[in-house]
C-alpha atoms as a PDB file:
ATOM      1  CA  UNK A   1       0.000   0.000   0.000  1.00  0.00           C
ATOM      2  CA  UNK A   2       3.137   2.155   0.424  1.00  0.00           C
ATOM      3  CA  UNK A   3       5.442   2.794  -2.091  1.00  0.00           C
ATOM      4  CA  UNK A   4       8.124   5.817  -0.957  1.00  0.00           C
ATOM      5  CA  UNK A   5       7.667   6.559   2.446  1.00  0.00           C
ATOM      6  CA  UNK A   6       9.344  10.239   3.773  1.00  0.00           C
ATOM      7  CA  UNK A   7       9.268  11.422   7.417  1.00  0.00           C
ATOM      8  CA  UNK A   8       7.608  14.828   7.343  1.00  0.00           C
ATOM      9  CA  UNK A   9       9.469  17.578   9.014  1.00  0.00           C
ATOM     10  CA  UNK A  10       8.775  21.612   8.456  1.00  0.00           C
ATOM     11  CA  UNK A  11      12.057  22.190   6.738  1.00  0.00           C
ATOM     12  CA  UNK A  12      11.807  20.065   4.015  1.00  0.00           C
ATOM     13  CA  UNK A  13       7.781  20.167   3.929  1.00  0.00           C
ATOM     14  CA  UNK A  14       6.469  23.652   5.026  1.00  0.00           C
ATOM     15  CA  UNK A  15       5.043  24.049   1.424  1.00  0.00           C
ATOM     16  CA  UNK A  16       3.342  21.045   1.161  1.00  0.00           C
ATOM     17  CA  UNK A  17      -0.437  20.740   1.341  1.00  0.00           C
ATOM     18  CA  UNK A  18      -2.627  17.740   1.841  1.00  0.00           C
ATOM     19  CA  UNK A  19      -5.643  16.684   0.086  1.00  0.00           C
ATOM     20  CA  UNK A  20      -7.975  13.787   1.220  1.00  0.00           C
ATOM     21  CA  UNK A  21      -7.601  10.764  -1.359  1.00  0.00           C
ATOM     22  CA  UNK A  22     -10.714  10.362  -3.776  1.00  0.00           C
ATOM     23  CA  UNK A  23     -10.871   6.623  -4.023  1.00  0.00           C
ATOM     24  CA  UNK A  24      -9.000   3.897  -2.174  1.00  0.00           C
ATOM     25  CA  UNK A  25      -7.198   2.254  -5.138  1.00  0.00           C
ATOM     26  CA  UNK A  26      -4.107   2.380  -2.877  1.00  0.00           C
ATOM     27  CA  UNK A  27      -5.769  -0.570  -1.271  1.00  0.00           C
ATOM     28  CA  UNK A  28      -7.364  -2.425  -4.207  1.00  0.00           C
ATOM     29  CA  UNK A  29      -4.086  -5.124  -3.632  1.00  0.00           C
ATOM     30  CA  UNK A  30      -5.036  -6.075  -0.313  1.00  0.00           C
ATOM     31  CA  UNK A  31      -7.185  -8.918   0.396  1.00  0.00           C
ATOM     32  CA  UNK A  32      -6.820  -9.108   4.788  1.00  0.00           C
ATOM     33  CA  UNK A  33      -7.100  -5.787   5.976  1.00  0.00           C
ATOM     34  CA  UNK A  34      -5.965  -5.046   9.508  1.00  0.00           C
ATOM     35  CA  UNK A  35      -8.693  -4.283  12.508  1.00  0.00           C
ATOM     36  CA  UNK A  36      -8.482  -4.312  16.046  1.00  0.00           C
ATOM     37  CA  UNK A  37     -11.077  -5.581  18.799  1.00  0.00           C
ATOM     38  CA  UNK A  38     -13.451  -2.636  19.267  1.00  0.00           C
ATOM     39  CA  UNK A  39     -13.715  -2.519  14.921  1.00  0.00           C
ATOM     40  CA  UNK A  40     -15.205  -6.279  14.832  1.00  0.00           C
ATOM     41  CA  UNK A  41     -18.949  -5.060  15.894  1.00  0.00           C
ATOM     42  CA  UNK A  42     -18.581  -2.621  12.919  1.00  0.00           C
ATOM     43  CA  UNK A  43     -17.296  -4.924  10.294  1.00  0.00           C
ATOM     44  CA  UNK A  44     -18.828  -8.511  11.181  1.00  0.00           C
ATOM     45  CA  UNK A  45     -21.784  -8.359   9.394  1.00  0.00           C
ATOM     46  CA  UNK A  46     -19.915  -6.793   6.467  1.00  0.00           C
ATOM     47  CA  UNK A  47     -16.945  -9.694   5.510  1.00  0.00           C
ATOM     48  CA  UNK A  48     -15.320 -12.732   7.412  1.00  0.00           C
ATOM     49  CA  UNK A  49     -12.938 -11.914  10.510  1.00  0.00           C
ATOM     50  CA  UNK A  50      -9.705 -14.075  10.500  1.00  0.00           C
ATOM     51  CA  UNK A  51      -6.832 -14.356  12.247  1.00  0.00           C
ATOM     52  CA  UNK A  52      -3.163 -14.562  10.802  1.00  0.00           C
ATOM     53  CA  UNK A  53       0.399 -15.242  12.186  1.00  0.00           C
ATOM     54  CA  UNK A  54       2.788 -12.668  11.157  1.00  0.00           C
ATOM     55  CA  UNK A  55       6.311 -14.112  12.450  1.00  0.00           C
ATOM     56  CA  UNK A  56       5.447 -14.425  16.158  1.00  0.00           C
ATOM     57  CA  UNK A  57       2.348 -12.521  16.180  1.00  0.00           C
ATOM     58  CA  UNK A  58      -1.036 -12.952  15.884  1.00  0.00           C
ATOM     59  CA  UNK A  59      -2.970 -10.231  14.044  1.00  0.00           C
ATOM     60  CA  UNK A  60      -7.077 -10.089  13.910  1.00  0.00           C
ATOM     61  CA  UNK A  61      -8.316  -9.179   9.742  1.00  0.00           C
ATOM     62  CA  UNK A  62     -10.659  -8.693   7.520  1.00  0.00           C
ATOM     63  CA  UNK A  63     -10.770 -11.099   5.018  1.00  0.00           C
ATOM     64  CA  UNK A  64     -12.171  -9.607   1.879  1.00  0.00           C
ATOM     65  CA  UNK A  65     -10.956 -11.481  -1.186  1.00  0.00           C
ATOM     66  CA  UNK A  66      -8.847 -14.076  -2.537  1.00  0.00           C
ATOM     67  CA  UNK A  67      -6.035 -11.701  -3.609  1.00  0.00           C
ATOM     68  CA  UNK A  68      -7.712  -8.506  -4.443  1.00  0.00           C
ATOM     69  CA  UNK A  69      -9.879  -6.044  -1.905  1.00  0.00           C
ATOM     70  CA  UNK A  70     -13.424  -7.257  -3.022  1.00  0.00           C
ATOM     71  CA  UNK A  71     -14.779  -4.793  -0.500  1.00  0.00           C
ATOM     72  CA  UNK A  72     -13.960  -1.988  -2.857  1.00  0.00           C
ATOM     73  CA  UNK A  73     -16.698  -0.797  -6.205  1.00  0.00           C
ATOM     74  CA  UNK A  74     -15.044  -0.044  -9.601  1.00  0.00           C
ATOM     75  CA  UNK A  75     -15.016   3.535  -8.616  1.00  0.00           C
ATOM     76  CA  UNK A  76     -12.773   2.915  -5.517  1.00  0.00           C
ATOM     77  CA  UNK A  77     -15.293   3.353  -3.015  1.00  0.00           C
ATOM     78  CA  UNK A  78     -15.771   1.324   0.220  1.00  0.00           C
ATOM     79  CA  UNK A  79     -18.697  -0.876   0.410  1.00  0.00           C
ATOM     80  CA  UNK A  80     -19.988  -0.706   4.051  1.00  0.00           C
ATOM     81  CA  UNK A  81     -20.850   1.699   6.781  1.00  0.00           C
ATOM     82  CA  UNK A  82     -17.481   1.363   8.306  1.00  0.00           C
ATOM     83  CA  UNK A  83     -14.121   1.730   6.919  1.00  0.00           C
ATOM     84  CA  UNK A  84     -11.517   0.267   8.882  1.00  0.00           C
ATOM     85  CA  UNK A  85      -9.090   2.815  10.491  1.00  0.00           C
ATOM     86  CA  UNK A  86      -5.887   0.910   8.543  1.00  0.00           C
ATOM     87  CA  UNK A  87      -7.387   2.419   5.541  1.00  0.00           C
ATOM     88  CA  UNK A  88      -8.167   5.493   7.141  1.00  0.00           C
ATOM     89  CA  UNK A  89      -4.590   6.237   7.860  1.00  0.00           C
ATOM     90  CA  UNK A  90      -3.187   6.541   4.341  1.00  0.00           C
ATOM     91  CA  UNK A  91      -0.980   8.065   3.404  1.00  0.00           C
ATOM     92  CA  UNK A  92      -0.089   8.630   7.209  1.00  0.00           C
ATOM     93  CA  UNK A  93       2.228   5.918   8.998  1.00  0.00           C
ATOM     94  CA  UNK A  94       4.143   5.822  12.137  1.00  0.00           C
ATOM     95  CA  UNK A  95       7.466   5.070  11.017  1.00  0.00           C
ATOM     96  CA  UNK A  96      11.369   4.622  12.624  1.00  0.00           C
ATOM     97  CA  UNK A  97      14.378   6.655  12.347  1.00  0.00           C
ATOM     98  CA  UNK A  98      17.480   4.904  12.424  1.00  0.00           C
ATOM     99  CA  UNK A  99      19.065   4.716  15.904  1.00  0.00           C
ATOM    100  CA  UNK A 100      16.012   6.373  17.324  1.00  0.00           C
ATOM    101  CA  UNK A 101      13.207   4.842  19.727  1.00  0.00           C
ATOM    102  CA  UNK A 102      10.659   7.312  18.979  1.00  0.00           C
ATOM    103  CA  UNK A 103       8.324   6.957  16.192  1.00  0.00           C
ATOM    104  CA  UNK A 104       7.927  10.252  13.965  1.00  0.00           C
ATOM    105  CA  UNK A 105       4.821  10.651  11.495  1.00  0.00           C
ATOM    106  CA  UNK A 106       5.591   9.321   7.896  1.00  0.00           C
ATOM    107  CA  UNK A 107       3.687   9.920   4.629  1.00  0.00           C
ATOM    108  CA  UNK A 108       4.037   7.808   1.112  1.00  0.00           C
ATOM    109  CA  UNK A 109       5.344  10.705  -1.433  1.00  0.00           C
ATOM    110  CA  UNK A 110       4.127   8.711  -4.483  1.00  0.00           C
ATOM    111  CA  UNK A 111       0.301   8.655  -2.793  1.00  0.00           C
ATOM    112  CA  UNK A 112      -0.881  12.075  -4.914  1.00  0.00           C
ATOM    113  CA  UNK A 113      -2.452  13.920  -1.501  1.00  0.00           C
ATOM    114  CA  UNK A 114       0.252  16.127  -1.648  1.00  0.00           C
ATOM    115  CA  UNK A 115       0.837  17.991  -5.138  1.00  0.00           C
ATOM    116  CA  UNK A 116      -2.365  20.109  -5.087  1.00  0.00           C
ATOM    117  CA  UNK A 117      -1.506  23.430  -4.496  1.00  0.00           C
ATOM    118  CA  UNK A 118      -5.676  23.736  -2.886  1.00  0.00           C
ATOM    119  CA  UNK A 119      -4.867  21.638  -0.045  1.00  0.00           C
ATOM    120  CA  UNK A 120      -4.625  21.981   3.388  1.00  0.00           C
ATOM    121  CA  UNK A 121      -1.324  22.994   5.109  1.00  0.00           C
ATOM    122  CA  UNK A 122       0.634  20.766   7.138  1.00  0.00           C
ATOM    123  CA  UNK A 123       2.514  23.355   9.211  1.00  0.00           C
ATOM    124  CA  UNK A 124       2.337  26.959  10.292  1.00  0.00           C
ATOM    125  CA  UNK A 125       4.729  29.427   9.064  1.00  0.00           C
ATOM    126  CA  UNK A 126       6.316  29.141  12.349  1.00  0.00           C
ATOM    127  CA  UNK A 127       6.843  25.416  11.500  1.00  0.00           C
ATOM    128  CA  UNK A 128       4.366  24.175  14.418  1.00  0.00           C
ATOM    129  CA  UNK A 129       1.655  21.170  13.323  1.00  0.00           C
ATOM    130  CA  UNK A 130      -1.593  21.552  11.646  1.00  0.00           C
ATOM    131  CA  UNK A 131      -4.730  19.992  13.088  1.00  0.00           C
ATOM    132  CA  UNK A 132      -3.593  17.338   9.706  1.00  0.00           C
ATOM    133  CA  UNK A 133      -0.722  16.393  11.133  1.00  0.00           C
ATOM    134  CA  UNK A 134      -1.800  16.472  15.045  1.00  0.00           C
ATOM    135  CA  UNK A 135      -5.094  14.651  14.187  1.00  0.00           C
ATOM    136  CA  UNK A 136      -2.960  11.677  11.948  1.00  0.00           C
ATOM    137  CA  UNK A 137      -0.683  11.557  15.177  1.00  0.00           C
ATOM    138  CA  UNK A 138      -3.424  10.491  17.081  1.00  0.00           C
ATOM    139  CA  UNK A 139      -5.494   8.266  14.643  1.00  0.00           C
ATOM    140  CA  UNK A 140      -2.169   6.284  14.238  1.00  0.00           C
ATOM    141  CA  UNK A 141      -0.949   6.203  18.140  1.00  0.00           C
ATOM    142  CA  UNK A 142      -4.213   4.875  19.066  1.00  0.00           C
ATOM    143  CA  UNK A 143      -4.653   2.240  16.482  1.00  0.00           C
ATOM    144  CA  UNK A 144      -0.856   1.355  17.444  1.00  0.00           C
ATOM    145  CA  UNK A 145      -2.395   1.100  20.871  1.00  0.00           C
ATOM    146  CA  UNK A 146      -5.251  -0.799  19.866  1.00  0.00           C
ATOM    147  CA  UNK A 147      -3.087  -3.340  17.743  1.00  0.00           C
ATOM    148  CA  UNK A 148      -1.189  -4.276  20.667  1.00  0.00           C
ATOM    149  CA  UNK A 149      -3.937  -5.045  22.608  1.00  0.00           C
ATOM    150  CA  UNK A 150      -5.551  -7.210  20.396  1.00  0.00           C
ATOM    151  CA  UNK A 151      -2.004  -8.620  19.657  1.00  0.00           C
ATOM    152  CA  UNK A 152      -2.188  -9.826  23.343  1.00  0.00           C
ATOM    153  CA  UNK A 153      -5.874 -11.063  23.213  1.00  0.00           C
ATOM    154  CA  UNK A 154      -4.785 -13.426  20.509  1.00  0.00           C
ATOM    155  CA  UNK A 155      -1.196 -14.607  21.706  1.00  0.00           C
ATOM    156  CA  UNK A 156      -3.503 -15.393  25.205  1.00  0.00           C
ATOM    157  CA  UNK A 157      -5.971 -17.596  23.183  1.00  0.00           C
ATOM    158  CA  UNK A 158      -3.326 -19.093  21.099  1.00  0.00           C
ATOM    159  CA  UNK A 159      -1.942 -19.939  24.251  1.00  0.00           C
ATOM    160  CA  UNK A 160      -5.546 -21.367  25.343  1.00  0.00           C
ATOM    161  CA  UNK A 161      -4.914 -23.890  22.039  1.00  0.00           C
ATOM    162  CA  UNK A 162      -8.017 -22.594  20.690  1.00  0.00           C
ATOM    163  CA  UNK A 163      -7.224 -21.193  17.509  1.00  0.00           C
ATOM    164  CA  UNK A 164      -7.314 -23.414  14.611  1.00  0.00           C
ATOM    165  CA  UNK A 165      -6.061 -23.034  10.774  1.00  0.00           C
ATOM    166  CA  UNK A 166      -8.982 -22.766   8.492  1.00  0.00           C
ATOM    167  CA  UNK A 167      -9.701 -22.534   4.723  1.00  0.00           C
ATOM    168  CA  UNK A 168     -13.066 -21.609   2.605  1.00  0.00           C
ATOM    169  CA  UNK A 169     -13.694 -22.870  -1.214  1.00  0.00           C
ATOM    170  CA  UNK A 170     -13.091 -20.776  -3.986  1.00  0.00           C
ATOM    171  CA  UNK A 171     -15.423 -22.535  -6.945  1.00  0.00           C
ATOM    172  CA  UNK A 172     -15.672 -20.325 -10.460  1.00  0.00           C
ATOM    173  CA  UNK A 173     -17.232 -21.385 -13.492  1.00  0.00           C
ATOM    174  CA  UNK A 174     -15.324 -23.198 -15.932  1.00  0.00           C
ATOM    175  CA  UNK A 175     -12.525 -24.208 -13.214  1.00  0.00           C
ATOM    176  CA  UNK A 176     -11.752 -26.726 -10.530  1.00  0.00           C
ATOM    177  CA  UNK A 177     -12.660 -25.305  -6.857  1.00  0.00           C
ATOM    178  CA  UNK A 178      -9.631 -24.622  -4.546  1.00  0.00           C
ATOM    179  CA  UNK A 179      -9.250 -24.445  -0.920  1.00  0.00           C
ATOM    180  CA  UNK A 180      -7.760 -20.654   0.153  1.00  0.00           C
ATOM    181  CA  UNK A 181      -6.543 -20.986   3.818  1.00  0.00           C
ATOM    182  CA  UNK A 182      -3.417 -19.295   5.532  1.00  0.00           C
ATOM    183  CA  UNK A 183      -5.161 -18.096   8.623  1.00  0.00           C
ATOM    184  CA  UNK A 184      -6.433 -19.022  11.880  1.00  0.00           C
ATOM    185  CA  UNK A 185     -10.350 -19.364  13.313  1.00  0.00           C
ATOM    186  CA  UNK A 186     -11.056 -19.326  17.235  1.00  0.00           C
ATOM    187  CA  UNK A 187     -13.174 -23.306  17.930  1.00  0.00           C
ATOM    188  CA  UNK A 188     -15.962 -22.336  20.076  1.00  0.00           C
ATOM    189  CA  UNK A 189     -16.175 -26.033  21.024  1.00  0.00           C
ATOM    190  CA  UNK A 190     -12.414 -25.820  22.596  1.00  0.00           C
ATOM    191  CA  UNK A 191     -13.472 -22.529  24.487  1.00  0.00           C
ATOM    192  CA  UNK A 192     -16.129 -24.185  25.909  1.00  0.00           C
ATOM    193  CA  UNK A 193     -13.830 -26.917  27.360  1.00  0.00           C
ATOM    194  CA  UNK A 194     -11.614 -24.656  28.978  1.00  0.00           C
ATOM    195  CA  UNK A 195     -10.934 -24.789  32.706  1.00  0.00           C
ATOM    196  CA  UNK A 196     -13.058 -22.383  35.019  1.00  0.00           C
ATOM    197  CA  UNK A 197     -10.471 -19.894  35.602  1.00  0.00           C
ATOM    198  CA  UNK A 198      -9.420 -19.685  31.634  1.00  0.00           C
ATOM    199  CA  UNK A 199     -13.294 -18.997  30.843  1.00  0.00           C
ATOM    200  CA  UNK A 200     -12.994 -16.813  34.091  1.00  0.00           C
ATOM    201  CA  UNK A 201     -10.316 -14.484  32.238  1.00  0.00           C
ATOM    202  CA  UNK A 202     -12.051 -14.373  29.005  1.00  0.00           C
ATOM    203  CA  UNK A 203     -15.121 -13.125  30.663  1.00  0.00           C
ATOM    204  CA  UNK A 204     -13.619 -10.646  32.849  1.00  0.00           C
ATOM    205  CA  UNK A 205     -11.730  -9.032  30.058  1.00  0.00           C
ATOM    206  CA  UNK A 206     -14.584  -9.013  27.497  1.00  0.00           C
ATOM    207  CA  UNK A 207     -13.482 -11.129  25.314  1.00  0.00           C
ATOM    208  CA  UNK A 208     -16.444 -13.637  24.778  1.00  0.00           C
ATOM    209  CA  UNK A 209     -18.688 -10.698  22.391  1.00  0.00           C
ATOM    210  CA  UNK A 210     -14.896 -10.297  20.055  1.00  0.00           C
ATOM    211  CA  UNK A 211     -15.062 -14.144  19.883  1.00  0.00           C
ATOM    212  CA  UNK A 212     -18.847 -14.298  19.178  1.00  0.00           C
ATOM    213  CA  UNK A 213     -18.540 -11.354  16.953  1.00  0.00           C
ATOM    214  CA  UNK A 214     -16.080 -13.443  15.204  1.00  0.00           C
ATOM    215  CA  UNK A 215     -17.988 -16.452  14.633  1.00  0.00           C
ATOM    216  CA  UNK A 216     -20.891 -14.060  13.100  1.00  0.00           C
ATOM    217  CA  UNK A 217     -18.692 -12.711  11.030  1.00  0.00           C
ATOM    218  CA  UNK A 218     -17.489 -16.613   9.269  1.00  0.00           C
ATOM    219  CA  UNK A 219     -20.729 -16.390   7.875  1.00  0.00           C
ATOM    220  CA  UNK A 220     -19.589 -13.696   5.292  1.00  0.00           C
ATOM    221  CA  UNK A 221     -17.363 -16.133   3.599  1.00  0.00           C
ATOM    222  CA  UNK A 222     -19.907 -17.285   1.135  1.00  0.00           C
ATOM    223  CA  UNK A 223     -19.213 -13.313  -0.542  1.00  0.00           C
ATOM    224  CA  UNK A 224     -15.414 -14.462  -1.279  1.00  0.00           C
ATOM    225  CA  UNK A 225     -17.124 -17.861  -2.995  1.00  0.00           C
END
């Protein structure tokens, strides 16, 4: 979804001006999008909710096509109430600086938001933040935030052995159906054989309506069919 990612700074960027993107083509290559625990109630009913293991960790997505973002119309418009804040961040990221803990606010320079001359300015002419810059900051450190705790919610289920690797049936005319799997599905059945003071956990914490919200959602996969 990025392609040449800069780290703004008033020096080199005072000029520039932003403009809101007109489509989401940026994310027509994506086909698991993202979410974190309080976005499944606004995206169950809309496509499957999976879960995938990047290296060691667990991430919760939105499944919404084989290989391409069936979620999107041929203009490049979102289909659903809700678009999920990963999406909502471009062409914003959170990104490193070499020998540097902090994380400074990054931007793709090949997205187009920033060669209209009509836009809205990223910095004063003293070289302090625009509400665009200030109000990305924030989008971004929360769904950071947000990420990690769902990040945790998962690693403690996987821990639980209750997730399970799953795959749905991809059947088009004129060709031989295929199973598409890759990612993960929480059993309800093991969750209900878990020891008191597991279930105890999951109920305190409020996980039970992310995992029910979750099994809803499976019920989408006949779209990606």
């Amino acid at each position: 979804m990025y392609k040449n990612v800069k780290i703004l700074n008033p020096k080199e960027h005072s000029f520039y001006r932003y403009t809101t993107p007109d489509n989401l083509y940026f994310a027509k290559d994506l086909n698991l999008i993202p979410i974190t625990f309080s976005e499944i109630k606004l995206l169950c009913c809309d496509f499957p909710i999976v879960i995938i293991k990047n290296k060691e960790e667990y991430m919760l997505t939105l499944l919404v096509g084989e290989k391409t973002n069936q979620a999107l119309d041929e203009n490049g418009k979102w289909q659903g109430e809700y678009l999920p804040a990963f999406i909502r961040k471009y062409p914003f990221i959170l990104s490193n600086i070499e020998n540097q803990e902090q994380l400074h606010l990054g931007f793709d320079m090949e997205s187009g938001c920033f060669s209209s001359p009509e836009g809205q300015a990223l910095f004063e002419a003293d070289g302090t933040p625009t509400h665009i810059i200030t109000e990305s900051m924030s989008l971004l450190e929360n769904i950071a935030k947000e990420m990690q705790i769902t990040g945790g919610i998962l690693a403690k289920l996987a821990e639980y052995e209750v997730l399970e690797q799953s795959s749905y049936t991809v059947t088009k005319e004129g060709e031989e159906s295929r199973a598409v799997g890759g990612f993960f599905v929480i059993n309800r059945e093991k969750i209900s054989k878990l020891q008191d003071e597991q279930l105890l956990q999951i109920s305190k914490n409020g996980w039970m309506e992310m995992i029910e919200l979750h099994t809803l959602s499976l019920k989408n996969i006949s779209k990606l069919a």
